[in-house]
N, C-alpha and C. Protein backbone atom coordinates (compact mmCIF):
# COMPACT_ATOMS: atom_id res chain seq x y z
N UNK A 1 27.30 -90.54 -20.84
CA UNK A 1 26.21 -91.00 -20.03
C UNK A 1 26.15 -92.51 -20.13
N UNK A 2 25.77 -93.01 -19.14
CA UNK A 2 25.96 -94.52 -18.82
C UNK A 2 24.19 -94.84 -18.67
N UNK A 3 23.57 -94.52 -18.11
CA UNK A 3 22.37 -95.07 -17.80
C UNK A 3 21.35 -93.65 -16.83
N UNK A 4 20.04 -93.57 -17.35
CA UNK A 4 19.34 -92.70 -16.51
C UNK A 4 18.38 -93.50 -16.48
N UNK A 5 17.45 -93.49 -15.49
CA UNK A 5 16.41 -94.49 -14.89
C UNK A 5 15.21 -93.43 -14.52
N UNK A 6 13.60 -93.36 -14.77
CA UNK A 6 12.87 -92.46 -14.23
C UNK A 6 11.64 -93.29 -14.08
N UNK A 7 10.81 -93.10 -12.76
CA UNK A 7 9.94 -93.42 -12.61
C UNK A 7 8.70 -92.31 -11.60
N UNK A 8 7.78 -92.10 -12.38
CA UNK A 8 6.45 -91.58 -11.53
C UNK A 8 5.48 -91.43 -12.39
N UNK A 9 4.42 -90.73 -11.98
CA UNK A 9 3.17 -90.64 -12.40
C UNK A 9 3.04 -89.76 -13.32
N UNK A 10 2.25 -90.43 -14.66
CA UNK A 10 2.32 -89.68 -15.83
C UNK A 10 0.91 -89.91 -15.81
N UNK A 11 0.43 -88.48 -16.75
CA UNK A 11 -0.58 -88.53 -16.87
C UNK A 11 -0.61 -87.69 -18.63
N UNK A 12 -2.10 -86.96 -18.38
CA UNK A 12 -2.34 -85.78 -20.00
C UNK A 12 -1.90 -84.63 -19.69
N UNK A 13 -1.88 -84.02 -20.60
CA UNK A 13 -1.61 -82.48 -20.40
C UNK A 13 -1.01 -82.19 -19.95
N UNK A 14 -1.15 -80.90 -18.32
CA UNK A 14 -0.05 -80.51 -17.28
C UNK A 14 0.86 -81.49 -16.68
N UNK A 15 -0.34 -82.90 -16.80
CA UNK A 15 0.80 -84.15 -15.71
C UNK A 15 1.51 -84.71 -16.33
N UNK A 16 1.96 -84.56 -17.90
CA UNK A 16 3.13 -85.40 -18.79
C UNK A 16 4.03 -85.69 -17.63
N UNK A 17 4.93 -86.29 -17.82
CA UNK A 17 6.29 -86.00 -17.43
C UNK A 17 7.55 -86.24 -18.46
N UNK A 18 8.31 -84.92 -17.96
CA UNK A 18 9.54 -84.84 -18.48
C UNK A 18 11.21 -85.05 -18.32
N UNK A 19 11.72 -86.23 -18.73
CA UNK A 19 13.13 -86.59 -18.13
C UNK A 19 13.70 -85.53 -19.00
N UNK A 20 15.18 -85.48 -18.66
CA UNK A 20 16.03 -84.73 -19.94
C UNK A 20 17.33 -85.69 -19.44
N UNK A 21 18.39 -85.72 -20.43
CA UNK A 21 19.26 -85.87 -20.33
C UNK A 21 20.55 -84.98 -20.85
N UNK A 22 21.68 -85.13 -20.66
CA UNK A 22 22.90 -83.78 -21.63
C UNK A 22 23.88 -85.12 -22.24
N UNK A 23 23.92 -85.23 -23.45
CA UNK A 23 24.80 -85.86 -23.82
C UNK A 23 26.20 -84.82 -24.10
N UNK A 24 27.81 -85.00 -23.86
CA UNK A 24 28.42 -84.18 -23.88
C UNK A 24 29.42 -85.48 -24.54
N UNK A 25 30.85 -84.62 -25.00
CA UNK A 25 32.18 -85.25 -25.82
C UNK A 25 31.97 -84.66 -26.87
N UNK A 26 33.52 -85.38 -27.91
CA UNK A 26 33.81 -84.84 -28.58
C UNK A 26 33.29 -84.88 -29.90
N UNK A 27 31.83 -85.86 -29.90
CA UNK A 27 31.40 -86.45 -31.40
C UNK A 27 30.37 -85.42 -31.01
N UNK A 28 30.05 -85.40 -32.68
CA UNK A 28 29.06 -84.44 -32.84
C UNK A 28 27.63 -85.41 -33.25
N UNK A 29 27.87 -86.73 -33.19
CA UNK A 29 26.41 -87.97 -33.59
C UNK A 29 26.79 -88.75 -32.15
N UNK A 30 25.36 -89.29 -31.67
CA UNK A 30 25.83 -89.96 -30.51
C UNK A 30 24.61 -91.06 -30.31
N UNK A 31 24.72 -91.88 -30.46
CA UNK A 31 23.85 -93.29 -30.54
C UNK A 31 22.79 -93.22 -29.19
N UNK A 32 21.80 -93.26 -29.01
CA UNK A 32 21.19 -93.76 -27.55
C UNK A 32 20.01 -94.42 -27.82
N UNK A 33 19.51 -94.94 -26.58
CA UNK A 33 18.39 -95.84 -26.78
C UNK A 33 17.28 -95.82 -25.73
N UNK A 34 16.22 -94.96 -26.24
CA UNK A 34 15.38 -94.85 -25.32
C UNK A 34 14.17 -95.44 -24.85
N UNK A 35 13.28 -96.17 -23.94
CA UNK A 35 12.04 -96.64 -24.50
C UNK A 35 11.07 -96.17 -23.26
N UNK A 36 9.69 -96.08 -23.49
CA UNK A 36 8.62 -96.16 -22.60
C UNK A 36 7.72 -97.11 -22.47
N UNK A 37 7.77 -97.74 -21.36
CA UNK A 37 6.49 -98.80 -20.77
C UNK A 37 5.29 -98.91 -20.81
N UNK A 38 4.83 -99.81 -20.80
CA UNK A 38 2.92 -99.35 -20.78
C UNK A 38 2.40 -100.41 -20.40
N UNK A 39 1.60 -100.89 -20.95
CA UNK A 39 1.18 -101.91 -20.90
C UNK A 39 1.88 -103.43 -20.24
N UNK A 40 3.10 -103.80 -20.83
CA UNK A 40 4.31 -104.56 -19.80
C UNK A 40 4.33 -104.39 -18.91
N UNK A 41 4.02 -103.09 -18.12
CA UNK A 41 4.47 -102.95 -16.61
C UNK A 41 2.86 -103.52 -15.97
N UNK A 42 1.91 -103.43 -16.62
CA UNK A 42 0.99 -104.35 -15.61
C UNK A 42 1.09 -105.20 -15.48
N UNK A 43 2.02 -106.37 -16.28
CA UNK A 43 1.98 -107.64 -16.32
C UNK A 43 2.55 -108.32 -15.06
N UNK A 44 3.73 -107.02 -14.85
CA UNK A 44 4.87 -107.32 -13.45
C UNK A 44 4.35 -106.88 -12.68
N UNK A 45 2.72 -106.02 -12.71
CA UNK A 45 2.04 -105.89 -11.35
C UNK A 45 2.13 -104.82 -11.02
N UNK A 46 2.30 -103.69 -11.77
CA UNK A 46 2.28 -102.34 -11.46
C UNK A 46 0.73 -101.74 -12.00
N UNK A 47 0.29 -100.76 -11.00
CA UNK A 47 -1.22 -100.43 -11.36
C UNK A 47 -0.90 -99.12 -11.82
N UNK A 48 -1.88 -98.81 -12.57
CA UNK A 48 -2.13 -97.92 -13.74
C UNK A 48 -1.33 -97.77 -14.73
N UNK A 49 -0.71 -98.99 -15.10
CA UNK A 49 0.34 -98.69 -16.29
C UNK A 49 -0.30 -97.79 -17.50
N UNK A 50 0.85 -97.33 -18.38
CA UNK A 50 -0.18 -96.29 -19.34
C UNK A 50 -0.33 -97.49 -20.16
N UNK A 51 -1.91 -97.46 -20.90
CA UNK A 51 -1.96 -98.04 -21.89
C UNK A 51 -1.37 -98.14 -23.71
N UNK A 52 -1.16 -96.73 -23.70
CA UNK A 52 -0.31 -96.11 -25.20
C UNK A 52 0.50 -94.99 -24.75
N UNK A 53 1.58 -95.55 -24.43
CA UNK A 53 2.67 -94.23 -24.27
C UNK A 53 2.99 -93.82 -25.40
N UNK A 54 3.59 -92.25 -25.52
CA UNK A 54 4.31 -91.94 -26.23
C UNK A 54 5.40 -91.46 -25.94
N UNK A 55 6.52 -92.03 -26.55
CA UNK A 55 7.93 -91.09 -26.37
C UNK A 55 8.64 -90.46 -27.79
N UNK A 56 8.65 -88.77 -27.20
CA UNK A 56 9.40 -88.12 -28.20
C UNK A 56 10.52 -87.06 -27.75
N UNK A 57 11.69 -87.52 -28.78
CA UNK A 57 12.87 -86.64 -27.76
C UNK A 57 13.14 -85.27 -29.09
N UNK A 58 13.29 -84.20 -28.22
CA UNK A 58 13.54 -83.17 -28.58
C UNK A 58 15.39 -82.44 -28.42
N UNK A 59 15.52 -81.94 -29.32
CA UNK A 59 16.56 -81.01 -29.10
C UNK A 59 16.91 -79.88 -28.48
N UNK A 60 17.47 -79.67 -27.77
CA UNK A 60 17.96 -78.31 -26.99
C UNK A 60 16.96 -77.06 -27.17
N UNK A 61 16.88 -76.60 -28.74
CA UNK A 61 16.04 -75.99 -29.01
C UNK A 61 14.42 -76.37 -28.65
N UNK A 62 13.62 -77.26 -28.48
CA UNK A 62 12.89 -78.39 -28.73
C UNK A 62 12.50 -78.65 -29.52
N UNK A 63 13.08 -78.81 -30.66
CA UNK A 63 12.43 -79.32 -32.49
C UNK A 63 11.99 -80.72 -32.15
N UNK A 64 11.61 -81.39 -32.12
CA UNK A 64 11.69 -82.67 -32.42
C UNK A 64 12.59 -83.35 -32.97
N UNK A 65 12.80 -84.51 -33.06
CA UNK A 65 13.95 -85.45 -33.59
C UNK A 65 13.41 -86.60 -33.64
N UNK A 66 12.29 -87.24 -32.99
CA UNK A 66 12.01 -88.56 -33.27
C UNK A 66 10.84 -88.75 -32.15
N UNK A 67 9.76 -89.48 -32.64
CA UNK A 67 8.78 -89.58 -32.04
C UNK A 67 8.57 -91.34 -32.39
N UNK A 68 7.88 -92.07 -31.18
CA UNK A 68 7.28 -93.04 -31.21
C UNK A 68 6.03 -93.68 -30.60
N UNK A 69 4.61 -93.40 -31.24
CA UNK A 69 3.29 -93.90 -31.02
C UNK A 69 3.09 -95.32 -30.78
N UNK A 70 3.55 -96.30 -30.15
CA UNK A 70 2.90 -97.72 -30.50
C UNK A 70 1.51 -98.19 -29.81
C-alpha cells in the first residue's frame, strides 16, 4: 500500500467513521503511519473540524493494537 486518503463526516456513536485498509506481502511486521485531524483543519478553513479525535486501529479480528487520545 502506497497511500489511502479519507474524508467525510464524523460524528458519535452510529456516525463514527470507519476506513480499513489490507496490508498484504511477505513480512509478517509492517511499519505504517496513521493520523487524524481536528482541530488543524479549522485553521485551513474547514467547518466543523473535530475538536479531539480519536484514532484506533484494530486487527482483523478487532483487538485493538494501538489507540491515540490527544
Amino acid at each position: 500500500m502506497a497511500n489511502i486518503s479519507t474524508r467525510g463526516y464524523v460524528g458519535t456513536g452510529a456516525s463514527v467513521m470507519i476506513a480499513g485498509f489490507i496490508l498484504a506481502g511477505g513480512s509478517q511486521h509492517a511499519k505504517i503511519i496513521a493520523r487524524g485531524l481536528g482541530p488543524s483543519l479549522a485553521q485551513a478553513g474547514v467547518s466543523d473540524a473535530l475538536p479531539d479525535p480519536v484514532l484506533q486501529l484494530h486487527d482483523s479480528n478487532g483487538a485493538l493494537l494501538a489507540s491515540n487520545d490527544s
